[in-house]
Structures are given as structure tokens and as C-alpha cells.
PDB file of N, CA and C in Angstrom:
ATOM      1  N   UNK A   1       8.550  -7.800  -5.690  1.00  0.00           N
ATOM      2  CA  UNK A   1       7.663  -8.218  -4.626  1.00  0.00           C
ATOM      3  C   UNK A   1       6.494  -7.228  -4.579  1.00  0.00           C
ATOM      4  N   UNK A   2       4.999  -7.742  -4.561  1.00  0.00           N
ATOM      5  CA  UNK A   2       3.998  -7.002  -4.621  1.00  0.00           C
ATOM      6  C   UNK A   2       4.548  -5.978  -3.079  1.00  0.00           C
ATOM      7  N   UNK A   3       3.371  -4.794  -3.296  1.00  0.00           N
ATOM      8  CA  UNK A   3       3.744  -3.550  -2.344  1.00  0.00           C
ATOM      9  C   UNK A   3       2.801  -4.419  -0.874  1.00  0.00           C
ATOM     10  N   UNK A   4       2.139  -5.033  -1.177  1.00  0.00           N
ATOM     11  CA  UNK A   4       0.909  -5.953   0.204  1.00  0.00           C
ATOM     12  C   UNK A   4       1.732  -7.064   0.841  1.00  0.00           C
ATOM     13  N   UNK A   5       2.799  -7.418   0.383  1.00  0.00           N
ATOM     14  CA  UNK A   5       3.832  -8.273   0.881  1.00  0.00           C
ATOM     15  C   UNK A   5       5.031  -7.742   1.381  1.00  0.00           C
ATOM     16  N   UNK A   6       5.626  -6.790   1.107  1.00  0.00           N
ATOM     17  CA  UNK A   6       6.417  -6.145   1.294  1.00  0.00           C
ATOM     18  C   UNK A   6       6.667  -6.166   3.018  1.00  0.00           C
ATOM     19  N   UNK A   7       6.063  -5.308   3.223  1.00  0.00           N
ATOM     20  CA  UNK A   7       5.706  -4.762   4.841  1.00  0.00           C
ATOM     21  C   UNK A   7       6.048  -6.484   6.019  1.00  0.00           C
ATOM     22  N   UNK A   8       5.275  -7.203   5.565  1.00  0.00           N
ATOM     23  CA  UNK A   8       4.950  -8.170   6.548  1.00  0.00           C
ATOM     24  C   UNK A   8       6.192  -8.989   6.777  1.00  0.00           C
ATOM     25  N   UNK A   9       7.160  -9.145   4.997  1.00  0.00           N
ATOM     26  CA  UNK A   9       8.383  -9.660   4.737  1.00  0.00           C
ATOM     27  C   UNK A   9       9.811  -9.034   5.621  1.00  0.00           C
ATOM     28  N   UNK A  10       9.248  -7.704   5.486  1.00  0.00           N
ATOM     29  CA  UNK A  10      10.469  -6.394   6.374  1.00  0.00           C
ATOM     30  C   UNK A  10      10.339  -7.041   7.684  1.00  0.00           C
ATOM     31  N   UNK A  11       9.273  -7.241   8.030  1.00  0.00           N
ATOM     32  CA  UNK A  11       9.195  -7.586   9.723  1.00  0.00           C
ATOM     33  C   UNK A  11       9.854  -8.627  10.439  1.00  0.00           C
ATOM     34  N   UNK A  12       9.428  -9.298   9.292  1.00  0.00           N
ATOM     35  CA  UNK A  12       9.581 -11.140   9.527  1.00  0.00           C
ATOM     36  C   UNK A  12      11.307 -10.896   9.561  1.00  0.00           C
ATOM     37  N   UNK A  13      11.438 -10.526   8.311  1.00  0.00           N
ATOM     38  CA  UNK A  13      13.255 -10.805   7.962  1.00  0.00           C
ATOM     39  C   UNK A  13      14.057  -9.424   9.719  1.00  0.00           C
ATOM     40  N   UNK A  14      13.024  -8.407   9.980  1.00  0.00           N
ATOM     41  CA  UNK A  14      14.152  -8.026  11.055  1.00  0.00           C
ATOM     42  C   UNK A  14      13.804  -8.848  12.265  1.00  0.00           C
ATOM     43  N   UNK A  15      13.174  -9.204  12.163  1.00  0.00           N
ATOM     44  CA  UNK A  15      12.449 -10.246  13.814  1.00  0.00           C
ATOM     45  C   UNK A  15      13.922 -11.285  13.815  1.00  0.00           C
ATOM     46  N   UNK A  16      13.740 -11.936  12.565  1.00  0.00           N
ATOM     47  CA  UNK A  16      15.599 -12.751  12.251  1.00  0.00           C
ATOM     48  C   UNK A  16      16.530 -12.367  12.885  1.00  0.00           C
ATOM     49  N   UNK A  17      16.169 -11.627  11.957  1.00  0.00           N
ATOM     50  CA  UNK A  17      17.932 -10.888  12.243  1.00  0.00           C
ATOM     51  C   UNK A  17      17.902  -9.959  13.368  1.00  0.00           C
ATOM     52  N   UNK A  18      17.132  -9.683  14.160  1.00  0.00           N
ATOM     53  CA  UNK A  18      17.358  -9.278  15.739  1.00  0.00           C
ATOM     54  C   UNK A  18      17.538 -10.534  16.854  1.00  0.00           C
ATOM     55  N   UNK A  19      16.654 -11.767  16.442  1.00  0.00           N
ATOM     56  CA  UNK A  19      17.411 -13.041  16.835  1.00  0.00           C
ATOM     57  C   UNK A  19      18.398 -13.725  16.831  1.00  0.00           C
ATOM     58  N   UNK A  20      19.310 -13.461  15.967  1.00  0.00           N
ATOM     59  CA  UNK A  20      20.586 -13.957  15.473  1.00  0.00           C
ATOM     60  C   UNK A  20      21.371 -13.365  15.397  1.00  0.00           C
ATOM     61  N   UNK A  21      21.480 -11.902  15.756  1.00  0.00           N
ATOM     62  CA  UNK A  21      22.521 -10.747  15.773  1.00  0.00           C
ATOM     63  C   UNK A  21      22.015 -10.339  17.515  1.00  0.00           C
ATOM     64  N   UNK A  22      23.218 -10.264  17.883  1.00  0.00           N
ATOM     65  CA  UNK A  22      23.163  -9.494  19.287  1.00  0.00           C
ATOM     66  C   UNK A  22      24.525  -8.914  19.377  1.00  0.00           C
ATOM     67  N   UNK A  23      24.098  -7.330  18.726  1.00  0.00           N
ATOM     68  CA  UNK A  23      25.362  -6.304  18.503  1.00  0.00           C
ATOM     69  C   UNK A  23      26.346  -6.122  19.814  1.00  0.00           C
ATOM     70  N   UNK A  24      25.806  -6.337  20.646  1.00  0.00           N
ATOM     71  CA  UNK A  24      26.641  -6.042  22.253  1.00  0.00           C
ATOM     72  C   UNK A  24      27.693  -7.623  22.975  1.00  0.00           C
ATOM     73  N   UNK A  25      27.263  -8.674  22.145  1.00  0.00           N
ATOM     74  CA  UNK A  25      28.478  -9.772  22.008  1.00  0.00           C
ATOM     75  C   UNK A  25      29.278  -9.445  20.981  1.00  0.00           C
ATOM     76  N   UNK A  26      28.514  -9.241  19.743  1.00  0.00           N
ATOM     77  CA  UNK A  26      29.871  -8.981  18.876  1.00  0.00           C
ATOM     78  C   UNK A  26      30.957  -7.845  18.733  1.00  0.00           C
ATOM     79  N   UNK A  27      30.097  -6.578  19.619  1.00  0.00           N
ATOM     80  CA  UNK A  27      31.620  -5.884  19.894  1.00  0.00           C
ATOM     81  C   UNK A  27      32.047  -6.246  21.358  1.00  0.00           C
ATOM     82  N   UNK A  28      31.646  -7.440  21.707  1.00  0.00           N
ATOM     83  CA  UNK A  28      32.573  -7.622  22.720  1.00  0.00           C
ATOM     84  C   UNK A  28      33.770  -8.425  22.642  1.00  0.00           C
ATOM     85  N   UNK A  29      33.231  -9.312  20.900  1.00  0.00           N
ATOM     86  CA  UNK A  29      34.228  -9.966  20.586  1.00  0.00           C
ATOM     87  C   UNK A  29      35.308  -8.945  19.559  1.00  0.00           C
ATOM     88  N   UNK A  30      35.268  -8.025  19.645  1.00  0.00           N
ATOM     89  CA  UNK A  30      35.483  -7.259  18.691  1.00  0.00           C
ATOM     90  C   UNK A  30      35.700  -7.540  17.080  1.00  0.00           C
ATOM     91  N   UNK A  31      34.092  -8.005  16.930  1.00  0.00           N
ATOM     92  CA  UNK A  31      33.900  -7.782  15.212  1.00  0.00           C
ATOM     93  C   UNK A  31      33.260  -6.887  14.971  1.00  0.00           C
ATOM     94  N   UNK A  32      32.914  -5.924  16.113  1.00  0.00           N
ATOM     95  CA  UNK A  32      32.619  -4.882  15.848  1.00  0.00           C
ATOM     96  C   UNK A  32      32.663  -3.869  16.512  1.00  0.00           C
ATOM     97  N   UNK A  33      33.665  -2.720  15.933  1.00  0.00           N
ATOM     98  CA  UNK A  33      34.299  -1.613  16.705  1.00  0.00           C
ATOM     99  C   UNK A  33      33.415  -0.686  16.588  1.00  0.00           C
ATOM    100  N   UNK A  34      32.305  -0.344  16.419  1.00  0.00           N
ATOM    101  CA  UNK A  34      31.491   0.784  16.369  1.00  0.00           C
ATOM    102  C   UNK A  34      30.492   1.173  15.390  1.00  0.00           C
ATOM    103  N   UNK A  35      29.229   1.424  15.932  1.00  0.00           N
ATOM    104  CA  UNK A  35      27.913   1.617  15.798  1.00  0.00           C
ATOM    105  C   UNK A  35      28.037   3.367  15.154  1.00  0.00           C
ATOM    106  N   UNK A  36      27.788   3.608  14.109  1.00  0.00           N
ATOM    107  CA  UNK A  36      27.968   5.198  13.328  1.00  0.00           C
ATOM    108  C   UNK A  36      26.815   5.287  12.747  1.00  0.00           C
ATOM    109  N   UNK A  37      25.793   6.468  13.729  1.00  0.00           N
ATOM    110  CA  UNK A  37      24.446   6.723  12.890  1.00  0.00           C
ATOM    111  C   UNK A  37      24.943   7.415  11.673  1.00  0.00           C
ATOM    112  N   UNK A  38      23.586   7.165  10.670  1.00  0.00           N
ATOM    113  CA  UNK A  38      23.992   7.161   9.225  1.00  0.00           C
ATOM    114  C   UNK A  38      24.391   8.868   8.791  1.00  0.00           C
ATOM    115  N   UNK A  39      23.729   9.887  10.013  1.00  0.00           N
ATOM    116  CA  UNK A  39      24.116  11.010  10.010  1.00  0.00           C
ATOM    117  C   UNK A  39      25.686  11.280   9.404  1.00  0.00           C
ATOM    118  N   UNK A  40      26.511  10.862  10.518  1.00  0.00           N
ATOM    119  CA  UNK A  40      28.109  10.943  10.440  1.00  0.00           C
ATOM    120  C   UNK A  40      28.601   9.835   9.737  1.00  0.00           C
ATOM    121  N   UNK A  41      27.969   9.062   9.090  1.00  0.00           N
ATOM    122  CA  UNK A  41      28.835   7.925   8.582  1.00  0.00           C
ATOM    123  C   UNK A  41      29.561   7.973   7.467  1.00  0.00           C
ATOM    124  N   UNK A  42      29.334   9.470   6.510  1.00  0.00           N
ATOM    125  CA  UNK A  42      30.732  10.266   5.704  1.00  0.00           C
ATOM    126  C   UNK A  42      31.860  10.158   6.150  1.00  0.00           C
ATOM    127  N   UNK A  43      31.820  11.177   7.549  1.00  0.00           N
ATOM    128  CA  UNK A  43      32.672  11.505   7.700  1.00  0.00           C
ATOM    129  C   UNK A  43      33.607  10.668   8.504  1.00  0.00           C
ATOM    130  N   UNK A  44      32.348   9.797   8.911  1.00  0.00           N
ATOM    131  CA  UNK A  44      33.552   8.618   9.733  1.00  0.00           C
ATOM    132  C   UNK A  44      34.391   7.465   8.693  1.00  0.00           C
ATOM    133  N   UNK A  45      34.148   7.077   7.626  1.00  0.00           N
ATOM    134  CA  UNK A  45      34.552   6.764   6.542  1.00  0.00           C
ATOM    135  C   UNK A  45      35.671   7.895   6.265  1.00  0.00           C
ATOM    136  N   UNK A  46      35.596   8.693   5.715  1.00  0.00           N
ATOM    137  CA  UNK A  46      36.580   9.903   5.471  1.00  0.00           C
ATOM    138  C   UNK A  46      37.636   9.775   6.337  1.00  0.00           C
ATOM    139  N   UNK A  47      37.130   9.483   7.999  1.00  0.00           N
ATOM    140  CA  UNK A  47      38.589   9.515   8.983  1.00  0.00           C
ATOM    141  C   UNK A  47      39.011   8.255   8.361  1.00  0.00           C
ATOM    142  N   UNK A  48      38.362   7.186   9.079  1.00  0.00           N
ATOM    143  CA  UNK A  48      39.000   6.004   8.427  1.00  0.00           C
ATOM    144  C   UNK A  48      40.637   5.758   7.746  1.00  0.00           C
ATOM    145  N   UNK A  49      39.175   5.991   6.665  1.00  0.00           N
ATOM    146  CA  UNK A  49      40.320   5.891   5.479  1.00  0.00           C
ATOM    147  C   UNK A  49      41.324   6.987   5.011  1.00  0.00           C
ATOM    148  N   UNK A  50      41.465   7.958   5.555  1.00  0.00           N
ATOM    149  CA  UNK A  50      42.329   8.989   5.626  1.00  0.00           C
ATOM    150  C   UNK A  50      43.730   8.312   6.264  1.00  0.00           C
ATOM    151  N   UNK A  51      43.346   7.655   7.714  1.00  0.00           N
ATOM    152  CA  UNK A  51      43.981   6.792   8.711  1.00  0.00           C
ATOM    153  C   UNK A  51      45.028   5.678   7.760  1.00  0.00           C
ATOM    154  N   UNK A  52      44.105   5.023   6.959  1.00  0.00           N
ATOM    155  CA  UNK A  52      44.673   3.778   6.197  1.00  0.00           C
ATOM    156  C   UNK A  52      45.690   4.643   5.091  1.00  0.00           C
ATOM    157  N   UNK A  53      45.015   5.237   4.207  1.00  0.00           N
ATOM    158  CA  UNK A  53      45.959   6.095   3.352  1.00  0.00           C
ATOM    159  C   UNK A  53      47.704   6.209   4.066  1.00  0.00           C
ATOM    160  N   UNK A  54      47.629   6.623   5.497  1.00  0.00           N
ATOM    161  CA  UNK A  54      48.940   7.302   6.017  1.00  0.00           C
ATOM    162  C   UNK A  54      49.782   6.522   6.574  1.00  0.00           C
ATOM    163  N   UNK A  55      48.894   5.375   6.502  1.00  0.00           N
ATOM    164  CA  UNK A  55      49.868   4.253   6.725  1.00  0.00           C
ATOM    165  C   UNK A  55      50.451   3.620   6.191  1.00  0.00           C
ATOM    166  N   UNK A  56      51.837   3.430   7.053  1.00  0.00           N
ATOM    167  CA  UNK A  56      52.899   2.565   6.012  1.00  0.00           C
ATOM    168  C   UNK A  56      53.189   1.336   6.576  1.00  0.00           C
ATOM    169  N   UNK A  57      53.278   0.466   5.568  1.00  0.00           N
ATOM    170  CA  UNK A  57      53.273  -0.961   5.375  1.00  0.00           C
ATOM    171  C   UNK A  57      54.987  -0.921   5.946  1.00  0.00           C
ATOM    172  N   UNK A  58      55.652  -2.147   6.514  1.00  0.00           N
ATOM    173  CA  UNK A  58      57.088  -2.512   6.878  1.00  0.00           C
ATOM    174  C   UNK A  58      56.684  -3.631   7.071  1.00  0.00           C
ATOM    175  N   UNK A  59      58.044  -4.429   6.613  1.00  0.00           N
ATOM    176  CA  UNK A  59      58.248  -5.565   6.711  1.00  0.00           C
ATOM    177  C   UNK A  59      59.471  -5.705   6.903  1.00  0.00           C
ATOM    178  N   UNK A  60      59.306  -6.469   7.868  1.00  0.00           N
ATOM    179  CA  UNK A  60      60.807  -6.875   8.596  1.00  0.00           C
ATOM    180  C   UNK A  60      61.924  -7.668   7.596  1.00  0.00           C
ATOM    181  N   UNK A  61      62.742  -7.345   7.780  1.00  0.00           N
ATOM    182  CA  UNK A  61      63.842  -7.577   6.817  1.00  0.00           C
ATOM    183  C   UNK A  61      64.525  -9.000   7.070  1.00  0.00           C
ATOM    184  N   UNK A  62      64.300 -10.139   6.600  1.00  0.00           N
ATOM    185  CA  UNK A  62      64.481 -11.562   6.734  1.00  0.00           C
ATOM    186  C   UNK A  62      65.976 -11.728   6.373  1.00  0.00           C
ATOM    187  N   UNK A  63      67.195 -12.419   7.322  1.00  0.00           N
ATOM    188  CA  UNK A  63      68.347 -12.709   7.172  1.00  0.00           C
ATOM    189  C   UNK A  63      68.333 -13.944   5.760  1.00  0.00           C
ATOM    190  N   UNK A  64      67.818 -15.372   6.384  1.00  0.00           N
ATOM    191  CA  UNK A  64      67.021 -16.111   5.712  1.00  0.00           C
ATOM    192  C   UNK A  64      65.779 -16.512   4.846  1.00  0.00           C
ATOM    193  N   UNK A  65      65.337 -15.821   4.232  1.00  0.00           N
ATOM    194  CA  UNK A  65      63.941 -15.921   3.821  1.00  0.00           C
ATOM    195  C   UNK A  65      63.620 -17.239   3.091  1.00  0.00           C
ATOM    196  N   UNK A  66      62.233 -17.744   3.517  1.00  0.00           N
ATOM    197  CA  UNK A  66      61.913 -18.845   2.878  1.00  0.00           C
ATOM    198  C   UNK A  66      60.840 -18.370   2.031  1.00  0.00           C
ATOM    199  N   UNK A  67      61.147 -19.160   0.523  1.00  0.00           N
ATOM    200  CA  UNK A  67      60.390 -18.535  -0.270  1.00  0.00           C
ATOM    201  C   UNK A  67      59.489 -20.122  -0.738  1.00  0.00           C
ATOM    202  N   UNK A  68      57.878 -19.450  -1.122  1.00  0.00           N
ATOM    203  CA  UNK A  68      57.274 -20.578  -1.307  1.00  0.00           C
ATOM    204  C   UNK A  68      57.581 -21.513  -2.541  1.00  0.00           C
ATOM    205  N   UNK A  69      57.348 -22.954  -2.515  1.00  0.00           N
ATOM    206  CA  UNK A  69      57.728 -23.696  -3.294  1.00  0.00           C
ATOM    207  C   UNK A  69      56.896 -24.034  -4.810  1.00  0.00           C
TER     208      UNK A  69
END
């Protein structure tokens, strides 16, 4: 994209997408748990997934199990 188009395209496309995104419904629906300026967003990744790592999977132990066909 020429550099004289650029600019006017950025605008247009966030004008959109500030119309069609309204961050304060969607974490109310919770699809979204939290806003991380890009400062900390290492280390909030790092917790994260540190979190997921330590977790352990269980599955309940089925008397009957139905297995797919």
C-alpha cells in the first residue's frame, strides 16, 4: 500500500473497529478477562502460562463408559 494511503486507511479501519467492538460489553460477557498494556504483556503471558503448565488434567473415572461409534 502506497505510504499517501496508508494513514487515511489506519483511520477508516479503527473508526470500524471502535464501532463494532465495545470492550466494556465484552468483558461483561466475559470474552474478555483483561486489558494488559503492552508494557507487562511478557510477563502476564509468563504468569499465564506458568498457571496452565501446573495444571492437571482429571477425569472422572466412568463405571460405564460409552465409547463413540
Amino acid at each position: 500500500m502506497p505510504d499517501d494511503q496508508r494513514e487515511p486507511f489506519r483511520k477508516t479501519m479503527e473508526a470500524r473497529y471502535a464501532e463494532d467492538i465495545d470492550i466494556y460489553r465484552l468483558a461483561s460477557e466475559l470474552i474478555v478477562d483483561n486489558i494488559t498494556p503492552f508494557e507487562s504483556l511478557r510477563d502476564e503471558l509468563i504468569a499465564r502460562f506458568s498457571v496452565f503448565q501446573a495444571k492437571e488434567a482429571r477425569f472422572s473415572e466412568c463405571r460405564n463408559p460409552i465409547y463413540p461409534v
